[in-house]
N, C-alpha and C. Protein backbone atom coordinates (compact mmCIF):
# COMPACT_ATOMS: atom_id res chain seq x y z
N UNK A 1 16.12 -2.26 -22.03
CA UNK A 1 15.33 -3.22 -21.28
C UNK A 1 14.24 -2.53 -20.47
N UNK A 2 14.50 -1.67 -19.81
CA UNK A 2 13.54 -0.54 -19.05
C UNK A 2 12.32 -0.18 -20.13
N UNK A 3 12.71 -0.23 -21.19
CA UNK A 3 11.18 0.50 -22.29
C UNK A 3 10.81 -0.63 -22.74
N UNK A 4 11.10 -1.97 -22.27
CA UNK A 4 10.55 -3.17 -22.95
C UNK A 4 9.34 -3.42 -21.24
N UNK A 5 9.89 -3.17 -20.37
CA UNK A 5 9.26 -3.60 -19.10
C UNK A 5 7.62 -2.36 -18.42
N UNK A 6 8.58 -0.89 -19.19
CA UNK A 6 7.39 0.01 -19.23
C UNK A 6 6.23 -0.66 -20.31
N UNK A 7 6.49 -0.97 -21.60
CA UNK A 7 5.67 -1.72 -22.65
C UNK A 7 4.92 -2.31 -22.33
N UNK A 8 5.53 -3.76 -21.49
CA UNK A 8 4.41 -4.54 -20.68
C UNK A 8 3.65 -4.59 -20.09
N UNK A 9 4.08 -3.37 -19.31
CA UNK A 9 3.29 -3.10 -17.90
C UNK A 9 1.78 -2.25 -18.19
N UNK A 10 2.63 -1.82 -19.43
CA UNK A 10 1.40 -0.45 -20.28
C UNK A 10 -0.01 -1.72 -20.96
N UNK A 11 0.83 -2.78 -21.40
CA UNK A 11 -0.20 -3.49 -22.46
C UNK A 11 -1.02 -4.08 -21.00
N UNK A 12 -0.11 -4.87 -20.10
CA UNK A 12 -0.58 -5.39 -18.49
C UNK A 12 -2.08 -4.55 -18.24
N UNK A 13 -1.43 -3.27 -18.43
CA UNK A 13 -2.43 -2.31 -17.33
C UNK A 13 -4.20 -1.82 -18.39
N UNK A 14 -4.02 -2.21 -19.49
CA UNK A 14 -4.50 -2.33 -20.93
C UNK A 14 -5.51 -3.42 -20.59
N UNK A 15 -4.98 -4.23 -20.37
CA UNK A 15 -6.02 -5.55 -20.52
C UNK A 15 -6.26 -5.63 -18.91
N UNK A 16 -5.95 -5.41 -17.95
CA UNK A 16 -6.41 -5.41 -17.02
C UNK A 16 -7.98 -4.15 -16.68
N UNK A 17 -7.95 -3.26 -17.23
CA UNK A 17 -9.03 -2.23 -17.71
C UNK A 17 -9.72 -2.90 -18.47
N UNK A 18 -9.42 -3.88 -19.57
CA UNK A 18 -10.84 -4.35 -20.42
C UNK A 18 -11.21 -5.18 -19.15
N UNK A 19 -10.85 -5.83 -18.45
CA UNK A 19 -11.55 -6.72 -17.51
C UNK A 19 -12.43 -5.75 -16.18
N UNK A 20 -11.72 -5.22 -15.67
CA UNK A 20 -12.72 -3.82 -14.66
C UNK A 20 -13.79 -3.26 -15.35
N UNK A 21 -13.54 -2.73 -16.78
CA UNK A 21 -15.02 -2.66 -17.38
C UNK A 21 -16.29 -2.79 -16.61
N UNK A 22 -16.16 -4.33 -16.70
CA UNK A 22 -17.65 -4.87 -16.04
C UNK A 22 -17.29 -5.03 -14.82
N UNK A 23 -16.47 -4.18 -14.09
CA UNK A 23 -17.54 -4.30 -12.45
C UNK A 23 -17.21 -2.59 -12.22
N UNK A 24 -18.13 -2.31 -11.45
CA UNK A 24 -18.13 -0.73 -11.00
C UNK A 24 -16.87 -0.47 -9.65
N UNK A 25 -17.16 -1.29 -9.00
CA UNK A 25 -16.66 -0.83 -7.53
C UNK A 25 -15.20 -0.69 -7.56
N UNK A 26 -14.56 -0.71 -8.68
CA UNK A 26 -12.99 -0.51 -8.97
C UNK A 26 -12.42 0.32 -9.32
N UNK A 27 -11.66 1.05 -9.12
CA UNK A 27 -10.55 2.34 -9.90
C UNK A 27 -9.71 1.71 -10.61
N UNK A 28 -9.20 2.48 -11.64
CA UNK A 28 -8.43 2.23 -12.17
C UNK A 28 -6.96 2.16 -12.18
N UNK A 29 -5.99 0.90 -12.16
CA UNK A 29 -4.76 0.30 -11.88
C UNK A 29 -3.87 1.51 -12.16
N UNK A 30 -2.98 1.42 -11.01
CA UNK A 30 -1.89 2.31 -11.71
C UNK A 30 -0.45 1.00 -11.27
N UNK A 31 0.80 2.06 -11.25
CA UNK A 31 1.93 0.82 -11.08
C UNK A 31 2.35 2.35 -9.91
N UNK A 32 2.32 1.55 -8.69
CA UNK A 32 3.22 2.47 -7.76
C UNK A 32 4.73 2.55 -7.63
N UNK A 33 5.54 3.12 -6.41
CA UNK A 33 6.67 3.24 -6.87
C UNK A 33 7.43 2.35 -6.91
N UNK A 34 6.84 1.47 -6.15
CA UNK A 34 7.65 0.13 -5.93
C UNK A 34 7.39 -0.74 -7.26
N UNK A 35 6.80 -0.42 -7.95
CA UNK A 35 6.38 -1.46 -9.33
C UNK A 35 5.54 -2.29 -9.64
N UNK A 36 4.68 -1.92 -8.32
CA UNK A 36 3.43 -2.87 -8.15
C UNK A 36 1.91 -2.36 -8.71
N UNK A 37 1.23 -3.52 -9.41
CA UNK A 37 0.51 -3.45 -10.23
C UNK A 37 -0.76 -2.63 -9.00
N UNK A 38 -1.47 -2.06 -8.59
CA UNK A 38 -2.16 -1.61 -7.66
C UNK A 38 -4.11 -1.27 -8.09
N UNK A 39 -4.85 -2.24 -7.53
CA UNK A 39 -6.38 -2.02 -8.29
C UNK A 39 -6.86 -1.21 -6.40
N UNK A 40 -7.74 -0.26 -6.89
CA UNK A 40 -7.85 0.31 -5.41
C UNK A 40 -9.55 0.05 -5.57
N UNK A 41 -9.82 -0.49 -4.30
CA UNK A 41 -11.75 -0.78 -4.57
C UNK A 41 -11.93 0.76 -3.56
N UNK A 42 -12.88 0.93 -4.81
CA UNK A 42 -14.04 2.72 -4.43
C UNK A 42 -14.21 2.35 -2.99
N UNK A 43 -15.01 1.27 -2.50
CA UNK A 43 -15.85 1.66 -1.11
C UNK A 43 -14.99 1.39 -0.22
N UNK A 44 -13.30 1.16 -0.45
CA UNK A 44 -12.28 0.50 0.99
C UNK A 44 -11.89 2.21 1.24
N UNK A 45 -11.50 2.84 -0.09
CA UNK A 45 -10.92 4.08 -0.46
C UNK A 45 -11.57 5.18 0.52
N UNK A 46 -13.16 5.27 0.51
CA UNK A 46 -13.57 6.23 1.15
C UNK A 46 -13.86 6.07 2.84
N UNK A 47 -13.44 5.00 3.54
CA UNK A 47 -13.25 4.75 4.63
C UNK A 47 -12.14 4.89 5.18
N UNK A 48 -11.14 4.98 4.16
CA UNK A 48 -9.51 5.15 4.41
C UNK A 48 -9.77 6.71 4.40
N UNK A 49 -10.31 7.66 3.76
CA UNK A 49 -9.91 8.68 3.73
C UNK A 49 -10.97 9.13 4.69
N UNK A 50 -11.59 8.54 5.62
CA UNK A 50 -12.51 9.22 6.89
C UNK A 50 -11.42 9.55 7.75
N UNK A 51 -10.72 7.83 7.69
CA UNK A 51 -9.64 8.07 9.13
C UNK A 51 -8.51 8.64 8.89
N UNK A 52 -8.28 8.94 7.51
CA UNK A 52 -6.77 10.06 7.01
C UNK A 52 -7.46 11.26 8.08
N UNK A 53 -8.49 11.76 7.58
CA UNK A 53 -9.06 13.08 8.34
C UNK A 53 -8.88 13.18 9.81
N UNK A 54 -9.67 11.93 10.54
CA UNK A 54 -9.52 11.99 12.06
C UNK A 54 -7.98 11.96 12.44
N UNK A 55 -7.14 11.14 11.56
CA UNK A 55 -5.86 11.23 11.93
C UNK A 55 -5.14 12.26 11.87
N UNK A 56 -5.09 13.18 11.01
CA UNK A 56 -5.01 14.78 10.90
C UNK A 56 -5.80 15.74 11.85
N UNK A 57 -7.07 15.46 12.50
CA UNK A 57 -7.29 16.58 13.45
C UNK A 57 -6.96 16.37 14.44
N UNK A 58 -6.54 14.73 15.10
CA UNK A 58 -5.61 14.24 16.13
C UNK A 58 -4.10 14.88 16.43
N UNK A 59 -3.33 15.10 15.36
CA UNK A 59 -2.16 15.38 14.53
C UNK A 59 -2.20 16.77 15.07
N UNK A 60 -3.68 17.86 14.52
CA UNK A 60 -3.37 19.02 14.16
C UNK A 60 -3.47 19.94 16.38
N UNK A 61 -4.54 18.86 16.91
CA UNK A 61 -4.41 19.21 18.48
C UNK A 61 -3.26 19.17 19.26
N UNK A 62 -2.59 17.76 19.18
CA UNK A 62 -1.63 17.42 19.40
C UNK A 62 -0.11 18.50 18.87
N UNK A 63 -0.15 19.14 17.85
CA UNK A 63 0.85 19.97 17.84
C UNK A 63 0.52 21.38 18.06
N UNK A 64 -0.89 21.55 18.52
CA UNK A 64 -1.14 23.17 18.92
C UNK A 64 -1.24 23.06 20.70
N UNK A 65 -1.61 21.85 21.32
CA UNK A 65 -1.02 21.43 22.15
C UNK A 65 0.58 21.50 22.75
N UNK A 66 1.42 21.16 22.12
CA UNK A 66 2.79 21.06 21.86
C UNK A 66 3.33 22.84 22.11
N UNK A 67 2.83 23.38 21.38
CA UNK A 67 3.65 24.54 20.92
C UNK A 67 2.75 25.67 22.20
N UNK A 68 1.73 25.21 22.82
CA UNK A 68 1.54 25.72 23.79
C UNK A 68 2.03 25.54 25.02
N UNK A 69 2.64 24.40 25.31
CA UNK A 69 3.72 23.69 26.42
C UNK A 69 4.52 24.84 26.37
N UNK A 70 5.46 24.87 25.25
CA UNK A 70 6.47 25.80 25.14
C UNK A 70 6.45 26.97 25.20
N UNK A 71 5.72 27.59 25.25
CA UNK A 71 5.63 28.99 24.93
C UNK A 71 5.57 29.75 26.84
């Protein structure tokens, strides 16, 4: 039953690509871990990964901060 549901999801993810075709601003579907069909739009993507960054140099003060308390 598992290789009948991968099948679907494969033909799913198949015809969902002939339809993205015609528009640009889309990546291409994957199935995450949870099993969900997932379309990621290009221009949300690169605003998410501004604030991944700021959230990491926040992250990276905050624990050189930290380890200077202690010392």
């Amino acid at each position: 039953m598992n290789n009948s549901i991968e099948k679907d999801n494969h033909e799913l993810i198949n015809k969902i690509n002939l339809i993205l075709n015609d528009y640009e601003n889309f990546e291409k579907p994957f199935v995450n871990d949870r099993g969900d069909i997932v379309i990621m739009n290009k221009i949300n993507r690169k605003s998410k990964r501004d604030n991944y960054i700021l959230t990491n140099v926040f992250k990276q003060i905050i624990n050189d901060d930290i380890k200077k308390n202690r010392v």
